[in-house]
C-alpha atoms as a PDB file:
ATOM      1  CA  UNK A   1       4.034 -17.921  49.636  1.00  0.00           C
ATOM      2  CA  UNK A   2       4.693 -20.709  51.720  1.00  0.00           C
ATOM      3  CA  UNK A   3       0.948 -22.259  52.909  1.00  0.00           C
ATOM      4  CA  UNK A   4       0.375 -23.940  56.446  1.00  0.00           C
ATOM      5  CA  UNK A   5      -0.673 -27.088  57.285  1.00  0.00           C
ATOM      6  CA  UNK A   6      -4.358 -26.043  58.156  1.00  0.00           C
ATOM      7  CA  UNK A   7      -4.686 -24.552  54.251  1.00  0.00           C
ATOM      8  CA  UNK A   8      -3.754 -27.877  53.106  1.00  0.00           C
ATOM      9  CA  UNK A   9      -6.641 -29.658  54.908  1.00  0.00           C
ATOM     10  CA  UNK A  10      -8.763 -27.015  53.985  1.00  0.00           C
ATOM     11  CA  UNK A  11      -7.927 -27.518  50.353  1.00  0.00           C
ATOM     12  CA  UNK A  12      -8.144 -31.100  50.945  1.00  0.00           C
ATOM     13  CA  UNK A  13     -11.248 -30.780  52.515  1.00  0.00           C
ATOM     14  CA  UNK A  14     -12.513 -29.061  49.599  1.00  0.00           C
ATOM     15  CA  UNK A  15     -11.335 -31.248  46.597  1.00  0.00           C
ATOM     16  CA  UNK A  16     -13.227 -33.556  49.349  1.00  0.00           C
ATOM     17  CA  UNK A  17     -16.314 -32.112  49.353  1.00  0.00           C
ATOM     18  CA  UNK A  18     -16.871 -30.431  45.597  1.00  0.00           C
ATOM     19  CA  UNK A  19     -18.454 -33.736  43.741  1.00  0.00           C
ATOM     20  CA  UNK A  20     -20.917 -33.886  46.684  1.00  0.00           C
ATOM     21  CA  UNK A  21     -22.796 -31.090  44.879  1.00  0.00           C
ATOM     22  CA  UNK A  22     -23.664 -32.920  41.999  1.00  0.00           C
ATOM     23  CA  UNK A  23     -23.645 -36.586  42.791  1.00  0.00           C
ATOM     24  CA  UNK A  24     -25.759 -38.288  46.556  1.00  0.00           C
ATOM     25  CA  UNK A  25     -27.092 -36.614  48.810  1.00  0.00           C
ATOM     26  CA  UNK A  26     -30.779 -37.242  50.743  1.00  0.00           C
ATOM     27  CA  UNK A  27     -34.340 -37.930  49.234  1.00  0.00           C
ATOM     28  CA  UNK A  28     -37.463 -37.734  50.028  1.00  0.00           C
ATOM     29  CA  UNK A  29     -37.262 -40.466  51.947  1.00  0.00           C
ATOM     30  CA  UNK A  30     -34.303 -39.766  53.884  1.00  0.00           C
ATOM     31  CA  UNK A  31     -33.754 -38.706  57.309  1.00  0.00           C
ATOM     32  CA  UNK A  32     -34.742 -35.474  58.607  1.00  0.00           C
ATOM     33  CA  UNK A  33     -31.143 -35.835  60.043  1.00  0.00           C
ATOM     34  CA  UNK A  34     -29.016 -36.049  57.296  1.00  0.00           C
ATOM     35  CA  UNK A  35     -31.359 -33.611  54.972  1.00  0.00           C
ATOM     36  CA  UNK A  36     -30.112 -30.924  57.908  1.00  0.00           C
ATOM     37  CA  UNK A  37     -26.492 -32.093  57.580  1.00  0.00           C
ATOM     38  CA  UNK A  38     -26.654 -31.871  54.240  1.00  0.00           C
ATOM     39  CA  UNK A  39     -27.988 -28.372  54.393  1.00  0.00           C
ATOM     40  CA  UNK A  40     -25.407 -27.326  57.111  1.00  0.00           C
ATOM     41  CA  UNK A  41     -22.518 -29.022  54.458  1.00  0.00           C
ATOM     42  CA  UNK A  42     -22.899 -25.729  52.275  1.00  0.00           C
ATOM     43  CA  UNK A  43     -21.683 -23.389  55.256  1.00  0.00           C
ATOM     44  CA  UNK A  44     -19.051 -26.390  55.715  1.00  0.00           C
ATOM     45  CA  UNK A  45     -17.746 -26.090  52.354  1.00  0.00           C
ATOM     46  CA  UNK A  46     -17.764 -22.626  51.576  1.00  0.00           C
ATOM     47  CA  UNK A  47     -16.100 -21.446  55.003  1.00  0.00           C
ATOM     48  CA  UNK A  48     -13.746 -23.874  54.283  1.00  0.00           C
ATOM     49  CA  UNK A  49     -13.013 -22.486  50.395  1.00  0.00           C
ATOM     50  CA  UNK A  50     -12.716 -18.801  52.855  1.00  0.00           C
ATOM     51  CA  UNK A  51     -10.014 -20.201  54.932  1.00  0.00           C
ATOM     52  CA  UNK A  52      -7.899 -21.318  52.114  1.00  0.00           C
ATOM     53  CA  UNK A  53      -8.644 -18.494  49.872  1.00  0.00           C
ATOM     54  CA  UNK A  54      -7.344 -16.317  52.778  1.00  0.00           C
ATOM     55  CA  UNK A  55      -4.099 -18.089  53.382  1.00  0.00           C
ATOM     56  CA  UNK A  56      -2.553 -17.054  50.382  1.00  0.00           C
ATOM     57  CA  UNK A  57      -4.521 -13.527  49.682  1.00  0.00           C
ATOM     58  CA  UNK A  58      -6.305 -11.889  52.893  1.00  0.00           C
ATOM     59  CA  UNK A  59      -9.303 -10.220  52.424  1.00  0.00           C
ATOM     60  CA  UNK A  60      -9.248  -6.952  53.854  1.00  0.00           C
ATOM     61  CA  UNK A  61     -11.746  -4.424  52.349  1.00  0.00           C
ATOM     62  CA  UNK A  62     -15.500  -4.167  52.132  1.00  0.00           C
ATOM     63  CA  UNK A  63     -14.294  -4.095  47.975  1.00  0.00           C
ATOM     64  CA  UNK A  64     -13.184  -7.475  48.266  1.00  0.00           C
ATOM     65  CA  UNK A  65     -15.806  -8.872  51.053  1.00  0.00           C
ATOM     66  CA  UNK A  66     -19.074  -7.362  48.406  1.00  0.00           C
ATOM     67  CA  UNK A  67     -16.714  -9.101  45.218  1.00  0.00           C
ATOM     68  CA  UNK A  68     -16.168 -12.458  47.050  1.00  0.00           C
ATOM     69  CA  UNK A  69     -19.986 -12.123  47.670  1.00  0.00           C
ATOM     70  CA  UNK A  70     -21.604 -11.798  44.748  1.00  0.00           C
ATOM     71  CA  UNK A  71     -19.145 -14.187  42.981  1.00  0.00           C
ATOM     72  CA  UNK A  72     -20.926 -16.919  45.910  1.00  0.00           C
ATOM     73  CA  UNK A  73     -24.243 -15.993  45.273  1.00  0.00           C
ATOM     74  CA  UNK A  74     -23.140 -16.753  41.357  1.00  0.00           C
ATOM     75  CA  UNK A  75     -21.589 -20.065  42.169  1.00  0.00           C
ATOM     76  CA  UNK A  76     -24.454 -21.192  44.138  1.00  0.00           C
ATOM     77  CA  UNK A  77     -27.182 -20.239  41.389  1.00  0.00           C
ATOM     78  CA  UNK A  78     -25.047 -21.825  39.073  1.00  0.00           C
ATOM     79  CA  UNK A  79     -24.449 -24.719  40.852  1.00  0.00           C
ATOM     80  CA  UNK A  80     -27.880 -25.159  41.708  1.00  0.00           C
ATOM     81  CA  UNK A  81     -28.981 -24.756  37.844  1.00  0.00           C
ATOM     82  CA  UNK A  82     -26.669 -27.894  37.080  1.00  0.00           C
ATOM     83  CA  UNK A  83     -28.271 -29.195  40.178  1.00  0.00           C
ATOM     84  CA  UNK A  84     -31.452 -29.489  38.514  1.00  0.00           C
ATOM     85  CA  UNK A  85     -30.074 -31.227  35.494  1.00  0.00           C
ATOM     86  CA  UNK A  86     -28.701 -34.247  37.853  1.00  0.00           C
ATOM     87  CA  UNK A  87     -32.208 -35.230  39.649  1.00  0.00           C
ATOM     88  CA  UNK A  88     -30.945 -33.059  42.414  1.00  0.00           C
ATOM     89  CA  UNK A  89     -33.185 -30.315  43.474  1.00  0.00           C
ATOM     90  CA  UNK A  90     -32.493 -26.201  43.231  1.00  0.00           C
ATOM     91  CA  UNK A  91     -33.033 -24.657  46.541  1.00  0.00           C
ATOM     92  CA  UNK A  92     -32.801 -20.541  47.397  1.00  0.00           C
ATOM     93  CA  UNK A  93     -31.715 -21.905  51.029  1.00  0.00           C
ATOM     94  CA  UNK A  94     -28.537 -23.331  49.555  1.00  0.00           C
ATOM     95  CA  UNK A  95     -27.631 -20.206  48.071  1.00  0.00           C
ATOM     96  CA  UNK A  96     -28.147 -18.531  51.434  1.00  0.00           C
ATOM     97  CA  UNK A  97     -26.071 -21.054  53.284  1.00  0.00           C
ATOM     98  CA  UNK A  98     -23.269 -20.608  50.456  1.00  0.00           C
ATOM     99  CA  UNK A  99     -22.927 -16.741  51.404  1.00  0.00           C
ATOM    100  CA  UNK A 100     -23.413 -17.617  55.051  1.00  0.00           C
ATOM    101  CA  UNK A 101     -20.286 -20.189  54.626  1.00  0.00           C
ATOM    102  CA  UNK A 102     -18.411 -17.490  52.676  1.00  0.00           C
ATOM    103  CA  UNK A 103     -18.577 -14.990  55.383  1.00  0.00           C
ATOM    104  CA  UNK A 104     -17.904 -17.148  57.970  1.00  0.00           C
ATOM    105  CA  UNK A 105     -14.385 -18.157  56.575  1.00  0.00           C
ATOM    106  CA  UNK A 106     -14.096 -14.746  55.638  1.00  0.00           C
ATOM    107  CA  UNK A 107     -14.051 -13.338  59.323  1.00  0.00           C
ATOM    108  CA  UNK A 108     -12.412 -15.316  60.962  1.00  0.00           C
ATOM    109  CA  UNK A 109      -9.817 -16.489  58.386  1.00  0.00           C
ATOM    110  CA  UNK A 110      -8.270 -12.746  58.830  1.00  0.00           C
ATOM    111  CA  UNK A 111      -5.973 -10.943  61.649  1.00  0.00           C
ATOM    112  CA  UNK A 112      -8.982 -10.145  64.298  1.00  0.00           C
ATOM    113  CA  UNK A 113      -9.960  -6.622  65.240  1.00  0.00           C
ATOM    114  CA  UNK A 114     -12.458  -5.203  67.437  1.00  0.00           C
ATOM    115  CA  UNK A 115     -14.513  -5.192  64.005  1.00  0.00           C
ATOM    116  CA  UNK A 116     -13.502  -7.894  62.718  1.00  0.00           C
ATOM    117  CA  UNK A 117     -14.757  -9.350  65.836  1.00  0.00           C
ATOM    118  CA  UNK A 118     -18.520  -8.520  65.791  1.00  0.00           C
ATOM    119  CA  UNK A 119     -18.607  -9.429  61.745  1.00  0.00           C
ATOM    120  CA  UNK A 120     -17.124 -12.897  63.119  1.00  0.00           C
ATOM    121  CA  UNK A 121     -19.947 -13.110  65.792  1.00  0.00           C
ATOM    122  CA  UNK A 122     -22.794 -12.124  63.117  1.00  0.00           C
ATOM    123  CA  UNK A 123     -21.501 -14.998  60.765  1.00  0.00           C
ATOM    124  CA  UNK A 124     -21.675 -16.974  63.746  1.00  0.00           C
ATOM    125  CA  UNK A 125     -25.705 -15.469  64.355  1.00  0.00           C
ATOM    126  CA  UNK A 126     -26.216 -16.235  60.523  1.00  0.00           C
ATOM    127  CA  UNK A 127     -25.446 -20.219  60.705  1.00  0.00           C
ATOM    128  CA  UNK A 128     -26.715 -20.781  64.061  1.00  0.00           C
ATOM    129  CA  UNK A 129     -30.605 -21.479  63.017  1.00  0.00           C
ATOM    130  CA  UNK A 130     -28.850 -24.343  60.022  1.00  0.00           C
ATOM    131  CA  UNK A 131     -27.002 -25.252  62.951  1.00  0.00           C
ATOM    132  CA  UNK A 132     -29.792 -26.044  65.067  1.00  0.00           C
ATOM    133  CA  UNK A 133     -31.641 -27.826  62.818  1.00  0.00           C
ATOM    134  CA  UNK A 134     -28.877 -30.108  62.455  1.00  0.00           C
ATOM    135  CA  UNK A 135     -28.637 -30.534  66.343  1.00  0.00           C
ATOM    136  CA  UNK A 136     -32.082 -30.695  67.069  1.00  0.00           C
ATOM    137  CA  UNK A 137     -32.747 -33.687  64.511  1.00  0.00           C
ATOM    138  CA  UNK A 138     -29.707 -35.441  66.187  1.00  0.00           C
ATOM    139  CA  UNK A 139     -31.229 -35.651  69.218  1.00  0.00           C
ATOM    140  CA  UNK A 140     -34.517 -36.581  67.793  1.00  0.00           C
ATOM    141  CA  UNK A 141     -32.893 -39.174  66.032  1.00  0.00           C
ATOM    142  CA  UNK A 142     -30.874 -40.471  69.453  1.00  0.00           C
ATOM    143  CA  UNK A 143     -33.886 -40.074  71.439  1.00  0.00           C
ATOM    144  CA  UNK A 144     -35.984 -42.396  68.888  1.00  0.00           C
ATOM    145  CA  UNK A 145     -33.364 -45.023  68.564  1.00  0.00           C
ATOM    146  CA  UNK A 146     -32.941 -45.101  72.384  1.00  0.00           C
ATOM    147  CA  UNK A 147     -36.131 -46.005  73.318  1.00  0.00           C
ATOM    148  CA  UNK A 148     -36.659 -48.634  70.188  1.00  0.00           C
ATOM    149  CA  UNK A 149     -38.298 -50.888  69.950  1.00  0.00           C
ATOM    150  CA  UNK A 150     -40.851 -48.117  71.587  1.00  0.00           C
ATOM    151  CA  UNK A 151     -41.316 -46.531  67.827  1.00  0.00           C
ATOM    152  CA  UNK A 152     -43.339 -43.568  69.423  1.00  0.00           C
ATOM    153  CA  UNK A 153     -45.536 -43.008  72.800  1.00  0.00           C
ATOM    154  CA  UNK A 154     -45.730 -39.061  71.488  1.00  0.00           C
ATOM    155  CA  UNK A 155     -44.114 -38.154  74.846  1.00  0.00           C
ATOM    156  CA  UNK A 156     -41.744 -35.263  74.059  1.00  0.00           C
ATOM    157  CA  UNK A 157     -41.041 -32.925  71.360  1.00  0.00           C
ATOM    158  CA  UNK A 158     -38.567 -35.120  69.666  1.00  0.00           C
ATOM    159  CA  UNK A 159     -40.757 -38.078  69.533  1.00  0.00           C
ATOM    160  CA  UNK A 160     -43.403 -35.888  68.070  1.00  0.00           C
ATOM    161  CA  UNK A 161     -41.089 -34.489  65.410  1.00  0.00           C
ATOM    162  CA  UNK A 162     -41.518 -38.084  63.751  1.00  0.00           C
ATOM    163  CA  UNK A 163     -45.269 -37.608  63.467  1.00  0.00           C
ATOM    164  CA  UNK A 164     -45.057 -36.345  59.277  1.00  0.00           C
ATOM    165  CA  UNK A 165     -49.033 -34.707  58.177  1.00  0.00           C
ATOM    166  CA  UNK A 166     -50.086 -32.120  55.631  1.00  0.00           C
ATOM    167  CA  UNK A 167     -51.324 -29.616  57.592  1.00  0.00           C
ATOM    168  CA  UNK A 168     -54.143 -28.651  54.631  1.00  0.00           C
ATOM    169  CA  UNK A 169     -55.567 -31.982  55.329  1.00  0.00           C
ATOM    170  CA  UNK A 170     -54.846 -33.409  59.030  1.00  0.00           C
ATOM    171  CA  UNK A 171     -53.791 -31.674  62.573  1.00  0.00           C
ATOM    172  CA  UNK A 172     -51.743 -33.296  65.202  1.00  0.00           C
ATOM    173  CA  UNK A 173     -51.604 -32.145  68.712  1.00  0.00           C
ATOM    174  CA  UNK A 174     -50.159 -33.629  71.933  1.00  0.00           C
ATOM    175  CA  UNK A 175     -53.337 -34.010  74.723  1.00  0.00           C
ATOM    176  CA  UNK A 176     -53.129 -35.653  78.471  1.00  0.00           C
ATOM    177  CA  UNK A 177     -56.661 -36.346  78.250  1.00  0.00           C
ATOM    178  CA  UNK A 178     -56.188 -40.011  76.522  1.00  0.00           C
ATOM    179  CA  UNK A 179     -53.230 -42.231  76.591  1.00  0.00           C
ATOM    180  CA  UNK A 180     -52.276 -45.758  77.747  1.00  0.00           C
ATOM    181  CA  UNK A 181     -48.816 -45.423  78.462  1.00  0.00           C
ATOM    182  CA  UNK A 182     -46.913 -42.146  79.693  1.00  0.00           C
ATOM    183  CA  UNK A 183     -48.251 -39.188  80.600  1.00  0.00           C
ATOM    184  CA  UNK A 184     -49.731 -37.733  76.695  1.00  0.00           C
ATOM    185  CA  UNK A 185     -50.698 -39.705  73.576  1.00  0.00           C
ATOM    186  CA  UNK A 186     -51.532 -37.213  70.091  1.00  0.00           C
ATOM    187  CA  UNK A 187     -55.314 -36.111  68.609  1.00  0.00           C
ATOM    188  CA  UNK A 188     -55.070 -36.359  64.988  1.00  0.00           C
ATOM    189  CA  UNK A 189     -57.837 -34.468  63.162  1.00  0.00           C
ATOM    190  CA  UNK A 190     -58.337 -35.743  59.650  1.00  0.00           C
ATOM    191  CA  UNK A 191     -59.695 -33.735  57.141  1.00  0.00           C
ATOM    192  CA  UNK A 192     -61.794 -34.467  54.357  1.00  0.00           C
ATOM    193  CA  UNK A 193     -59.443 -34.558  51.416  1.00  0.00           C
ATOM    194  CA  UNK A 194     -58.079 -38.023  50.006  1.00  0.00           C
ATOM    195  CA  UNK A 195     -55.876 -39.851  51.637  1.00  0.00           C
ATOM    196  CA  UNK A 196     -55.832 -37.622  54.790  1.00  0.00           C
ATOM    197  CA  UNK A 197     -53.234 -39.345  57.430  1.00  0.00           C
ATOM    198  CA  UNK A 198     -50.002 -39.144  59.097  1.00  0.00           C
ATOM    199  CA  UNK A 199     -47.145 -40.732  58.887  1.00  0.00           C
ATOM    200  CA  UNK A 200     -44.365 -42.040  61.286  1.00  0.00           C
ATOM    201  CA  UNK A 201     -41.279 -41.724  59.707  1.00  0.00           C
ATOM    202  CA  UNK A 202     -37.451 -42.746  59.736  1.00  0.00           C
ATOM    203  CA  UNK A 203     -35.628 -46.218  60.634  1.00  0.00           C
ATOM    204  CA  UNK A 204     -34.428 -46.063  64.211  1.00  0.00           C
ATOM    205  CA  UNK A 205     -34.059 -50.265  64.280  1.00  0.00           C
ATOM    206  CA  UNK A 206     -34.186 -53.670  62.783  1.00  0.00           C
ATOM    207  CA  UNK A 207     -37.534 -55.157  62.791  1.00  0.00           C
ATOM    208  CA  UNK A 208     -36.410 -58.355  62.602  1.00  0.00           C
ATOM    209  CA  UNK A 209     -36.453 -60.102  65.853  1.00  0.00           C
ATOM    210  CA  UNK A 210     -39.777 -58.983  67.099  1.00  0.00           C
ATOM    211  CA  UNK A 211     -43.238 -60.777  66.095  1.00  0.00           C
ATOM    212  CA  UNK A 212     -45.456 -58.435  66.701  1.00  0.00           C
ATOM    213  CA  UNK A 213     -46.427 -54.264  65.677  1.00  0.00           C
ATOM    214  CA  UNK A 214     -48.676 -52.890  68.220  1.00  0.00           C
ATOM    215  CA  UNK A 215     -50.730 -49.960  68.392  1.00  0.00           C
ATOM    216  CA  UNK A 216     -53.853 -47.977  70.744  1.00  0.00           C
ATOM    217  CA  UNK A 217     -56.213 -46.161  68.731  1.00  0.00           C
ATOM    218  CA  UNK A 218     -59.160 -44.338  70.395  1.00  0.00           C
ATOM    219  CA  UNK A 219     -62.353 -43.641  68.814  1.00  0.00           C
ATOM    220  CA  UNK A 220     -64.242 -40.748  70.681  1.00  0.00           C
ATOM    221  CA  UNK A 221     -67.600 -41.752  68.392  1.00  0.00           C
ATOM    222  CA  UNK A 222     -69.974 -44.175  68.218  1.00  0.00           C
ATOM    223  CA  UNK A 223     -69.601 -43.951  64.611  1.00  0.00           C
ATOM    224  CA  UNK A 224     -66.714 -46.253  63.374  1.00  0.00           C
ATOM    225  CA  UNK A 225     -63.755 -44.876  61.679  1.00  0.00           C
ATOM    226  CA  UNK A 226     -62.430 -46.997  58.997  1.00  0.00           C
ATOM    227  CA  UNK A 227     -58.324 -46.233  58.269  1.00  0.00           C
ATOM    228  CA  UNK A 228     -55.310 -48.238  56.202  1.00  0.00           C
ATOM    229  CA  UNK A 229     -52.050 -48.759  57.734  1.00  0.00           C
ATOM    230  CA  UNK A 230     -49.136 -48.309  55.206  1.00  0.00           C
ATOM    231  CA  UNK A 231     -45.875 -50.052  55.882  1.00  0.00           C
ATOM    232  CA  UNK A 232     -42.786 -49.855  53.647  1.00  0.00           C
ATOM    233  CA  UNK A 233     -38.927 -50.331  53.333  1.00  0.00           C
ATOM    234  CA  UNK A 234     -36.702 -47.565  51.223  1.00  0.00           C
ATOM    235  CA  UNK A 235     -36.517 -50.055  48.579  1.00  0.00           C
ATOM    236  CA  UNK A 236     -40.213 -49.234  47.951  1.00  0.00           C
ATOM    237  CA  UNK A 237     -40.062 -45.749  48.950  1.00  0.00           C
ATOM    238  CA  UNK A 238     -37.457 -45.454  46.245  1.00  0.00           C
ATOM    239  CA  UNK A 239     -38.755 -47.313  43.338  1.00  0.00           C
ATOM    240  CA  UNK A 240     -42.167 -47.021  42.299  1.00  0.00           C
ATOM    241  CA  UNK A 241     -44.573 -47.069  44.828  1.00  0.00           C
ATOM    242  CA  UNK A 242     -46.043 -49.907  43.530  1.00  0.00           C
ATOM    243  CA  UNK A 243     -49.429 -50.919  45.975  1.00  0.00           C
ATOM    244  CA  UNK A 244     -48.468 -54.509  45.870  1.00  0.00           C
ATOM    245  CA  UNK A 245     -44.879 -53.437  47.492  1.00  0.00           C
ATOM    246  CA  UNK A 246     -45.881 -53.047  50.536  1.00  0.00           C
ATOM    247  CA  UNK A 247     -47.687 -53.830  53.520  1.00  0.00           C
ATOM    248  CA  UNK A 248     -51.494 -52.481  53.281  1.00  0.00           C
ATOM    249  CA  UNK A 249     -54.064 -53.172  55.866  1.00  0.00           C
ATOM    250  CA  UNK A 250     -57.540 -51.728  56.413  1.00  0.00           C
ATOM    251  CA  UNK A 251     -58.294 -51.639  60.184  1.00  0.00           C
ATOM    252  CA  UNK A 252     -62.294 -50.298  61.373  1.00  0.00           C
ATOM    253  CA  UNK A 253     -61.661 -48.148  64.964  1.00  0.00           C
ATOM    254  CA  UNK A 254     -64.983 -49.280  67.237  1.00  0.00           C
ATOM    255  CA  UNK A 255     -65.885 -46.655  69.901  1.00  0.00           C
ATOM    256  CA  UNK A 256     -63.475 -46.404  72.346  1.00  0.00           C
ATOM    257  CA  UNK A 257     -59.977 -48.147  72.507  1.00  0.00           C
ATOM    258  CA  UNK A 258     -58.652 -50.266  70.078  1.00  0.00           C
ATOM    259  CA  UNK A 259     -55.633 -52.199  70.141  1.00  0.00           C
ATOM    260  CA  UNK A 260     -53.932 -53.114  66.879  1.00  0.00           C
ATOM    261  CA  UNK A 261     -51.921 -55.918  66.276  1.00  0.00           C
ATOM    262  CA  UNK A 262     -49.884 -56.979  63.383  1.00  0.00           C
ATOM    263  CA  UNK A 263     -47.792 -60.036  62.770  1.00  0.00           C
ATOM    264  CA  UNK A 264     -44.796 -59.104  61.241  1.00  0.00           C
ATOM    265  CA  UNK A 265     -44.248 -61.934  59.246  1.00  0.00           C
ATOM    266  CA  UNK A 266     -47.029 -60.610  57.413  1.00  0.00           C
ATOM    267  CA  UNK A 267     -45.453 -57.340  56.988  1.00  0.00           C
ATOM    268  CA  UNK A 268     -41.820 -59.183  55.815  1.00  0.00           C
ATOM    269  CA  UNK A 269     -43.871 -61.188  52.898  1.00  0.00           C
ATOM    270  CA  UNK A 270     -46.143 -58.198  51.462  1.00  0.00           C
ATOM    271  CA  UNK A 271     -44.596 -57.299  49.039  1.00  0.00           C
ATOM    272  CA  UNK A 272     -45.293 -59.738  45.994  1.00  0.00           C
ATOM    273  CA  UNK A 273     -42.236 -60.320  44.007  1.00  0.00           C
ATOM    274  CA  UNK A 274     -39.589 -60.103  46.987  1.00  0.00           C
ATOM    275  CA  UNK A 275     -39.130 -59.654  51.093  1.00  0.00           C
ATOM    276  CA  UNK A 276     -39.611 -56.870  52.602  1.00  0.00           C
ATOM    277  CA  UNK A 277     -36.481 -55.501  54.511  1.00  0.00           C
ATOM    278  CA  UNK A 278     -37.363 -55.423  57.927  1.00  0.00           C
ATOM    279  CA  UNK A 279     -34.500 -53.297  58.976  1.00  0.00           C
ATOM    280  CA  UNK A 280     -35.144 -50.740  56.495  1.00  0.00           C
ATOM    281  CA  UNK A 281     -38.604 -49.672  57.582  1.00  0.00           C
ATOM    282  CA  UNK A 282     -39.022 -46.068  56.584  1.00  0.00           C
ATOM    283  CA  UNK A 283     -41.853 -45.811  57.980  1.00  0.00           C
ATOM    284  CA  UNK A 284     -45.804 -46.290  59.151  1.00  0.00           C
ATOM    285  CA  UNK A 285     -48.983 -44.426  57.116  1.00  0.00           C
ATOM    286  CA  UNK A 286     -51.911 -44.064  58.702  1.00  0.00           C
ATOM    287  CA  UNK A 287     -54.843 -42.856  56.577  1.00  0.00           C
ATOM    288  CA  UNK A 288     -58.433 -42.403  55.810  1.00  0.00           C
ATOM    289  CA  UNK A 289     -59.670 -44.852  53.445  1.00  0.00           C
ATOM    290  CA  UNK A 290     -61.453 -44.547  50.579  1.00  0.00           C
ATOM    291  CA  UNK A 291     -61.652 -41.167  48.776  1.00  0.00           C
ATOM    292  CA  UNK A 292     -62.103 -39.223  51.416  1.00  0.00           C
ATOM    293  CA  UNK A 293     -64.227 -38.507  54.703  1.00  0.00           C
ATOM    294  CA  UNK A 294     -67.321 -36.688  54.451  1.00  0.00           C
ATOM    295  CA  UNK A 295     -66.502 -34.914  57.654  1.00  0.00           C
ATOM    296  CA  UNK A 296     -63.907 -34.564  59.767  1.00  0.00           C
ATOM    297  CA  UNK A 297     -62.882 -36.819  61.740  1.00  0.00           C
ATOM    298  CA  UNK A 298     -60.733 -37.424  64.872  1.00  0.00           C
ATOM    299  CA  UNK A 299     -58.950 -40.204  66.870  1.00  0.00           C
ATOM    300  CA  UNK A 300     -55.969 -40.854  69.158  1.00  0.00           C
ATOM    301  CA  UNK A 301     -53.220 -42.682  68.896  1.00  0.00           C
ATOM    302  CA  UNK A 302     -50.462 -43.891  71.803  1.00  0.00           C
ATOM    303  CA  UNK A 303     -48.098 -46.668  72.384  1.00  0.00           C
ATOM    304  CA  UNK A 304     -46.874 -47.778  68.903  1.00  0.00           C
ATOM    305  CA  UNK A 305     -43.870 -50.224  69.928  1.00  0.00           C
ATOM    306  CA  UNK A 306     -43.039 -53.817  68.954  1.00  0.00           C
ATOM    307  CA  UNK A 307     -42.946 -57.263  70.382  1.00  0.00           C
END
């Protein structure tokens, strides 16, 4: 049977994509960005593997559609199993998105019929929420590296998206009450666990030519509130962890508004036995020092940007 130009890109496209299962691919301290288009790459791959399947042997019967599905539920528990073997983590979602891939090359890699047509538009239903992950984090991630070097004035959904907590130990919320630029700044309510904070993730810059991190914290007590600020570069994130990696500073939040300031040069020479890479920040840590709080505690924060 004589096979069309499109099957050979797909096939290409899949002799492409196949090592990608076992070898790359995000970690933990990747982008929210390309952990979604990694995600969304299953649906890529197996619609793909559909396509070419169908070029040389349409699918036409629910016999074949249930057969072609569980034998894609087996390859993705299988290749998730081996996953686990490589430092690469098993996920149930992959699975999902395998099947969802499968039946999207499945309906609409065959002659179309009025049936054929609503099975096409409930693959299409099925992928859509991966799909908006994936385009939701790109604008995020567009938004953020817009604005830079603004790293975050918490004034829209996106920008708050950056804002990483675990909710068992700290809530974040967006108020109009308190801020000092914009129109909204974020309450951050830290429980009393260890190590309560948040974190602003991702790289949306090079820190390099500025001096200068700034921040406004706001203190609604009298009491002082006594936090560290955490700075690292993936090349920390992705080694040990090591304390004397990385920038560490303890800052005490007076009543009212505080403005934080610190020189970056400090930040570039924290780390003890090398530089840090200023434009590989991963991120900022804000948290409670200490072992804990004995109560909770909240504060504000607005206006994080460098000079």
């Amino acid at each position: 049977m004589k096979v069309s130009l499109p099957a050979w890109l797909s096939g290409l496209c899949v002799l492409v994509l196949v090592p990608f299962f076992f070898v790359g691919g995000p970690d933990a301290s990747s982008s929210v960005l390309l952990k979604n288009a990694w995600n969304f790459g299953h649906i890529i791959f197996f619609s793909l593997l559909l396509l070419l399947v169908q070029s040389f042997k349409p699918l036409v019967s629910w016999k074949q559609w249930l057969v072609v599905t569980i034998i894609a539920i087996a390859i993705g528990a299988g290749i998730e199993f081996v996953q686990s073997f490589v430092g690469r983590n098993a996920s149930v979602d992959d699975v999902l998105h395998n099947v969802f891939g499968v039946w999207l090359g499945l309906f609409w890699g065959q002659k179309a019929s009025r049936f054929i047509w609503c099975l096409r538009v409930v693959s299409c239903l099925l992928i859509a929420p991966a799909a908006w992950l994936v385009i939701d984090s790109a604008v995020a991630h567009a938004t953020l590296r817009y604005q830079f070097p603004l790293l975050n004035g918490f004034e829209s959904r996106q920008e708050l998206q950056q804002l990483q907590a675990n909710t068992a130990q700290v809530i974040t919320q967006p108020t109009h009450t308190l801020h000092t630029q914009g129109v909204q700044a974020v309450q951050i309510t830290l429980g009393t666990l260890p190590y309560a904070g948040v974190a602003l993730t991702g790289n949306y810059g090079d820190w390099s030519p500025y001096r200068i991190l700034a921040m406004d914290f706001y203190n609604p007590e009298v009491e002082s509130l006594e936090l560290v600020i955490k700075i690292s570069d993936y090349a920390h994130d992705r080694g040990d962890n090591n304390f004397n990696d990385r920038f560490n500073r303890r800052i005490m939040l007076l009543q009212g508004w505080n403005q934080v300031q610190i020189e970056l040069q400090e930040v570039r020479s924290a780390p003890r036995q090398r530089v840090m890479q200023m434009d590989q920040i991963s991120g900022i840590t804000i948290f409670a020092a200490g072992l804990g709080l004995p109560r909770a505690r909240v504060f504000y924060i607005d206006n994080v940007k460098l000079q």
